[in-house]
PDB file of N, CA and C in Angstrom:
ATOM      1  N   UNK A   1     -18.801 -12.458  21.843  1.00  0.00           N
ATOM      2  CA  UNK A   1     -17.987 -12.663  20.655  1.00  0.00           C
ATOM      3  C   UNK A   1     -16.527 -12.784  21.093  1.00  0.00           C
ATOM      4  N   UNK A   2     -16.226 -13.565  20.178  1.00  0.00           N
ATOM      5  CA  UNK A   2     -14.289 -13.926  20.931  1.00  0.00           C
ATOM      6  C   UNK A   2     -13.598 -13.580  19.789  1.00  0.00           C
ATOM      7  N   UNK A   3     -12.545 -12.334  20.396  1.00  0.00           N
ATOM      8  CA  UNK A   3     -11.271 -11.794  19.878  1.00  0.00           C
ATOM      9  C   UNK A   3     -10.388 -12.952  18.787  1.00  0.00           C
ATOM     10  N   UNK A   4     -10.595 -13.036  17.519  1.00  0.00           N
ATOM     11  CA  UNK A   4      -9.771 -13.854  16.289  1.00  0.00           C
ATOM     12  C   UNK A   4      -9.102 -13.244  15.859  1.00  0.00           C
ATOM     13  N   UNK A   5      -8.130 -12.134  16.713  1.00  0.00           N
ATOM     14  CA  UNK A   5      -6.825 -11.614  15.961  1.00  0.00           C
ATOM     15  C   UNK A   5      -6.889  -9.947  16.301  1.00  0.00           C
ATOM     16  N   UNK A   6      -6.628  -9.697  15.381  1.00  0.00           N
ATOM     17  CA  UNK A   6      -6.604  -8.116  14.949  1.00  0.00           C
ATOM     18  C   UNK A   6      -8.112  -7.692  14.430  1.00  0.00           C
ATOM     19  N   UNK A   7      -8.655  -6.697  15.137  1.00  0.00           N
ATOM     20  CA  UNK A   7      -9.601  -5.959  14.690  1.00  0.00           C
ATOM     21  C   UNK A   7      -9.517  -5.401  13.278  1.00  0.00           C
ATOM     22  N   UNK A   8     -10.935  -4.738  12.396  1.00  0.00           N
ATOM     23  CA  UNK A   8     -10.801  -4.872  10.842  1.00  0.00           C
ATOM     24  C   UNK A   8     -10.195  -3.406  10.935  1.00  0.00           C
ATOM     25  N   UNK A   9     -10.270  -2.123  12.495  1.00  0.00           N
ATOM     26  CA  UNK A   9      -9.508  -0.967  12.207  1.00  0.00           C
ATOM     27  C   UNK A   9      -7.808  -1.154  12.139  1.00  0.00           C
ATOM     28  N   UNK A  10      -7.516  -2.166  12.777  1.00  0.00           N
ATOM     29  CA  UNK A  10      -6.090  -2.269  13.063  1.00  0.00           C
ATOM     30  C   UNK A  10      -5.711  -3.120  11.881  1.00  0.00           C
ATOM     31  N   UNK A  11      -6.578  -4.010  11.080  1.00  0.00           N
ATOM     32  CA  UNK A  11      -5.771  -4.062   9.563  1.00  0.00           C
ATOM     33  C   UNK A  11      -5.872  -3.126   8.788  1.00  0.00           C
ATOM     34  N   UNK A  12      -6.988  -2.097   9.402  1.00  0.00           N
ATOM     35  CA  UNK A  12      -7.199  -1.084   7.805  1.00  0.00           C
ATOM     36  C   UNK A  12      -5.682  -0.129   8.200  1.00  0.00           C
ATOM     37  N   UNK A  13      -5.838  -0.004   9.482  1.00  0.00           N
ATOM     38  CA  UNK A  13      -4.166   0.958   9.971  1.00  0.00           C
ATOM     39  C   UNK A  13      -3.475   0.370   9.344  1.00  0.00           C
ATOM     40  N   UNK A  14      -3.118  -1.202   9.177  1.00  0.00           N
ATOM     41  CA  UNK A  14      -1.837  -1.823   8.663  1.00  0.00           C
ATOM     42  C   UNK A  14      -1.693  -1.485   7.178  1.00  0.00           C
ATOM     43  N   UNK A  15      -2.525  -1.857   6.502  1.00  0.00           N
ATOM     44  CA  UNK A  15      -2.821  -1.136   5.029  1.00  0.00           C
ATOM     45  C   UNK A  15      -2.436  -0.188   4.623  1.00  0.00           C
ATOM     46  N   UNK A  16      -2.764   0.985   5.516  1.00  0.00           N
ATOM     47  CA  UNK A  16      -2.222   2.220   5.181  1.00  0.00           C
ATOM     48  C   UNK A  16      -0.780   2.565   5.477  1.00  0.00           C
ATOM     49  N   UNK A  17      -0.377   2.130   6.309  1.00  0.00           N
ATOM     50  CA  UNK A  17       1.422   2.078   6.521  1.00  0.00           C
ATOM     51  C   UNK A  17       1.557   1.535   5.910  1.00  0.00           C
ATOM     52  N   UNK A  18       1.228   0.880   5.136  1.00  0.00           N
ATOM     53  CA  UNK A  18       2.028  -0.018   3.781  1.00  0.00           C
ATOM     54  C   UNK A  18       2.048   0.554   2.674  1.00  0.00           C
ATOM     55  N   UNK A  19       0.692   1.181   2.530  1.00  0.00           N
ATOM     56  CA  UNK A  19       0.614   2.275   1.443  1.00  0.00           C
ATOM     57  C   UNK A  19       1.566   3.171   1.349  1.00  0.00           C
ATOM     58  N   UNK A  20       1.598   4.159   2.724  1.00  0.00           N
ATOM     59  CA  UNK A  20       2.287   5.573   2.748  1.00  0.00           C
ATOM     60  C   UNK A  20       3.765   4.922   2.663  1.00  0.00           C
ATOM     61  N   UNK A  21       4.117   4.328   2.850  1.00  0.00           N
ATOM     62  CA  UNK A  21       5.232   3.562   3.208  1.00  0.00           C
ATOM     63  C   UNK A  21       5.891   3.250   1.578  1.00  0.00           C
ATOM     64  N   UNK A  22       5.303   2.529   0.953  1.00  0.00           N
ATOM     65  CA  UNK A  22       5.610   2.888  -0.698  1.00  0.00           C
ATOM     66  C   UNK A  22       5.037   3.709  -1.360  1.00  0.00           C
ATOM     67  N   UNK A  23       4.536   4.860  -0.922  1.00  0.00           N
ATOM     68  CA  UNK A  23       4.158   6.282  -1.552  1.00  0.00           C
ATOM     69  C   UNK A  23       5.160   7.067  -1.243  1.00  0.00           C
ATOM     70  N   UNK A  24       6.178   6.650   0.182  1.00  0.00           N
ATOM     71  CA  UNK A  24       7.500   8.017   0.621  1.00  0.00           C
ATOM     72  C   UNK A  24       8.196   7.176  -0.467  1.00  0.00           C
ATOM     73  N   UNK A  25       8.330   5.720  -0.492  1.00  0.00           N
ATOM     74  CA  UNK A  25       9.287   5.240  -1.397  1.00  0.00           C
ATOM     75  C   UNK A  25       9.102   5.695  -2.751  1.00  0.00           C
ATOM     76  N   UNK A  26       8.191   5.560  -3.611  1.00  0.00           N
ATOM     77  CA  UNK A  26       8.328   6.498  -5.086  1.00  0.00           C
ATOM     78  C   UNK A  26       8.865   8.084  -5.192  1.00  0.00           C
ATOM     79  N   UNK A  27       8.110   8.648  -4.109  1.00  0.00           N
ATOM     80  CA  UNK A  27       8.236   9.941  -3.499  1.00  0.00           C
ATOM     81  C   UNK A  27       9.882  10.310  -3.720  1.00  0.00           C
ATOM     82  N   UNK A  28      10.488   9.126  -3.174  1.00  0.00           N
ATOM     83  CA  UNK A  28      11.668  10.063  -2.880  1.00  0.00           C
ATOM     84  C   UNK A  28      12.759   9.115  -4.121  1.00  0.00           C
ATOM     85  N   UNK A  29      12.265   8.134  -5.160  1.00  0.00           N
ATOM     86  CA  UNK A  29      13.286   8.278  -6.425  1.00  0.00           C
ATOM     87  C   UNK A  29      13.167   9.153  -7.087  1.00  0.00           C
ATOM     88  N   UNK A  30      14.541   8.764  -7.071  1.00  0.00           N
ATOM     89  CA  UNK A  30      14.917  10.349  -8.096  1.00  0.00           C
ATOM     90  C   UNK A  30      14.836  10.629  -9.738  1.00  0.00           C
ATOM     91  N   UNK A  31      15.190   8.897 -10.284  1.00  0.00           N
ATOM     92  CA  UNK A  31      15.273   8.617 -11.415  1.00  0.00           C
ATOM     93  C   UNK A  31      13.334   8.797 -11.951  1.00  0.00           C
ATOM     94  N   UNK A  32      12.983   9.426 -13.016  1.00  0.00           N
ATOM     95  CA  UNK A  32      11.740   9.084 -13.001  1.00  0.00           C
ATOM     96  C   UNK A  32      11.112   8.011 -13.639  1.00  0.00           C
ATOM     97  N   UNK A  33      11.940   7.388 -14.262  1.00  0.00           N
ATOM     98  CA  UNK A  33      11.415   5.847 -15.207  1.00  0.00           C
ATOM     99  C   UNK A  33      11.250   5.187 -13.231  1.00  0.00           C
ATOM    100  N   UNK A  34      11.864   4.540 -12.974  1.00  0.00           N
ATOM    101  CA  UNK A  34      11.753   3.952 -11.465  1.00  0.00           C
ATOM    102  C   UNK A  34      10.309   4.690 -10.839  1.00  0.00           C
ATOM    103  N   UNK A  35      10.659   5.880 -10.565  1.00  0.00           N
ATOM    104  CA  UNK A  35       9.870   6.483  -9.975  1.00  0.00           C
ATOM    105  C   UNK A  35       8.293   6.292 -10.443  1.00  0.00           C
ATOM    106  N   UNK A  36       8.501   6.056 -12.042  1.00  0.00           N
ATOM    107  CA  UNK A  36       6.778   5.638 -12.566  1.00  0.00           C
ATOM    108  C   UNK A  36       6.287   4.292 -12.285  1.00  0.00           C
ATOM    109  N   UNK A  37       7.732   3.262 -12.470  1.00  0.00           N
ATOM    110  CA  UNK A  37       7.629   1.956 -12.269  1.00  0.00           C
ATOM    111  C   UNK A  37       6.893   1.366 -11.022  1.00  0.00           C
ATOM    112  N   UNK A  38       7.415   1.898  -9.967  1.00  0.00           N
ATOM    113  CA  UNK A  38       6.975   1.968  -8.373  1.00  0.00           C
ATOM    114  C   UNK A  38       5.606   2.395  -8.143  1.00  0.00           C
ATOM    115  N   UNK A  39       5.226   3.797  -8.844  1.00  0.00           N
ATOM    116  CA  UNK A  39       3.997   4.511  -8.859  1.00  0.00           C
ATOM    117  C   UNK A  39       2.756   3.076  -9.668  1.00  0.00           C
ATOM    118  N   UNK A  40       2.992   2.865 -10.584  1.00  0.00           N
ATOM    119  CA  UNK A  40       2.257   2.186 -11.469  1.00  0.00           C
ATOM    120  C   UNK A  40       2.124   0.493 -10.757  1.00  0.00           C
ATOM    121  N   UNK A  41       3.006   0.103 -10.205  1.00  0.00           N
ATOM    122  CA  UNK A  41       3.172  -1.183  -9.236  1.00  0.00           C
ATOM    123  C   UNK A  41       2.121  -0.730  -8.174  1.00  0.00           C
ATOM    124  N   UNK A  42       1.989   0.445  -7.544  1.00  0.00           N
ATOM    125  CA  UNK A  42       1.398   0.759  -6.588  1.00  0.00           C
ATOM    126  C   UNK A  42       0.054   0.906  -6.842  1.00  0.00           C
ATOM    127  N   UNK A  43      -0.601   0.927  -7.874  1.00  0.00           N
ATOM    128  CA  UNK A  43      -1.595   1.394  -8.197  1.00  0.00           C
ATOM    129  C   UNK A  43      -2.392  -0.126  -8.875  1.00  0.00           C
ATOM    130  N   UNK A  44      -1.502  -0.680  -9.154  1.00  0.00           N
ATOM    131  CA  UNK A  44      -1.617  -1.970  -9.734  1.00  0.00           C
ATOM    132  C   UNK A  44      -1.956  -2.888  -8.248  1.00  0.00           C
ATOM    133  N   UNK A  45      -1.127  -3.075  -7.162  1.00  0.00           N
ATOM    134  CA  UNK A  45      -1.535  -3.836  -6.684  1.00  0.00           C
ATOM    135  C   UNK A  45      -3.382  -3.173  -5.646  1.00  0.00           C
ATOM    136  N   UNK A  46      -3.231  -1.852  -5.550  1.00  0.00           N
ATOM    137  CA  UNK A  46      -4.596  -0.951  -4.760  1.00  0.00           C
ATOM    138  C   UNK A  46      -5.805  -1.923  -5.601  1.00  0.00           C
ATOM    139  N   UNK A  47      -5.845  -1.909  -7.482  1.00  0.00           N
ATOM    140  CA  UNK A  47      -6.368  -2.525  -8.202  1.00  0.00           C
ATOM    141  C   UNK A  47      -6.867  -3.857  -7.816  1.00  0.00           C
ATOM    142  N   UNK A  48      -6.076  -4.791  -7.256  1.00  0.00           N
ATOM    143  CA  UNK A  48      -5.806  -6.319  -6.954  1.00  0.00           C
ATOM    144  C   UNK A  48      -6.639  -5.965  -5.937  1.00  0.00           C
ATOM    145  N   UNK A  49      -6.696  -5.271  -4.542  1.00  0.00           N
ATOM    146  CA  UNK A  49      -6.814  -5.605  -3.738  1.00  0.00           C
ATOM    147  C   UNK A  49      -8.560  -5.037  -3.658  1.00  0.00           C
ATOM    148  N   UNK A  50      -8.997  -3.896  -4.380  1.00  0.00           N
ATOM    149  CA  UNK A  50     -10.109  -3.588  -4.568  1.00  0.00           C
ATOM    150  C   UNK A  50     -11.018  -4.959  -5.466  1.00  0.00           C
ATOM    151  N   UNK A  51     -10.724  -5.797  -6.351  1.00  0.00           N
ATOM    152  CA  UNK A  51     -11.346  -6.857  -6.895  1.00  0.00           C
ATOM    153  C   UNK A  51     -11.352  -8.157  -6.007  1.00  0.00           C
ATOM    154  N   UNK A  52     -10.118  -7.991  -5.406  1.00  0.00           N
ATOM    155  CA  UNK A  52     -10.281  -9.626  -4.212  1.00  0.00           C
ATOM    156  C   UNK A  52     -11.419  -9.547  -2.999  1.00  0.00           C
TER     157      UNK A  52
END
């Protein structure tokens, strides 16, 4: 079998730094309207990506 890129563990790693990565970002607004906005974006796109 021949190497086509990135293995499916090293995108699932990438995924998750993207996740935690806008989870410190909600995490740390301060305002909480923003802070839901971000949360609810985040959850919205997990949504997208579980149906594609």
């Amino acid at each position: 079998m021949v190497d086509m890129g990135m293995t499916t563990d090293k995108q699932f790693n990438g995924f998750l730094r993207f996740l935690l990565d806008a989870l410190k970002d909600a995490m740390e607004e301060k305002e909480s309207e923003k802070k839901d906005e971000k949360l609810t974006k985040i959850a919205e796109n997990l949504q997208k990506t579980l149906e594609d």
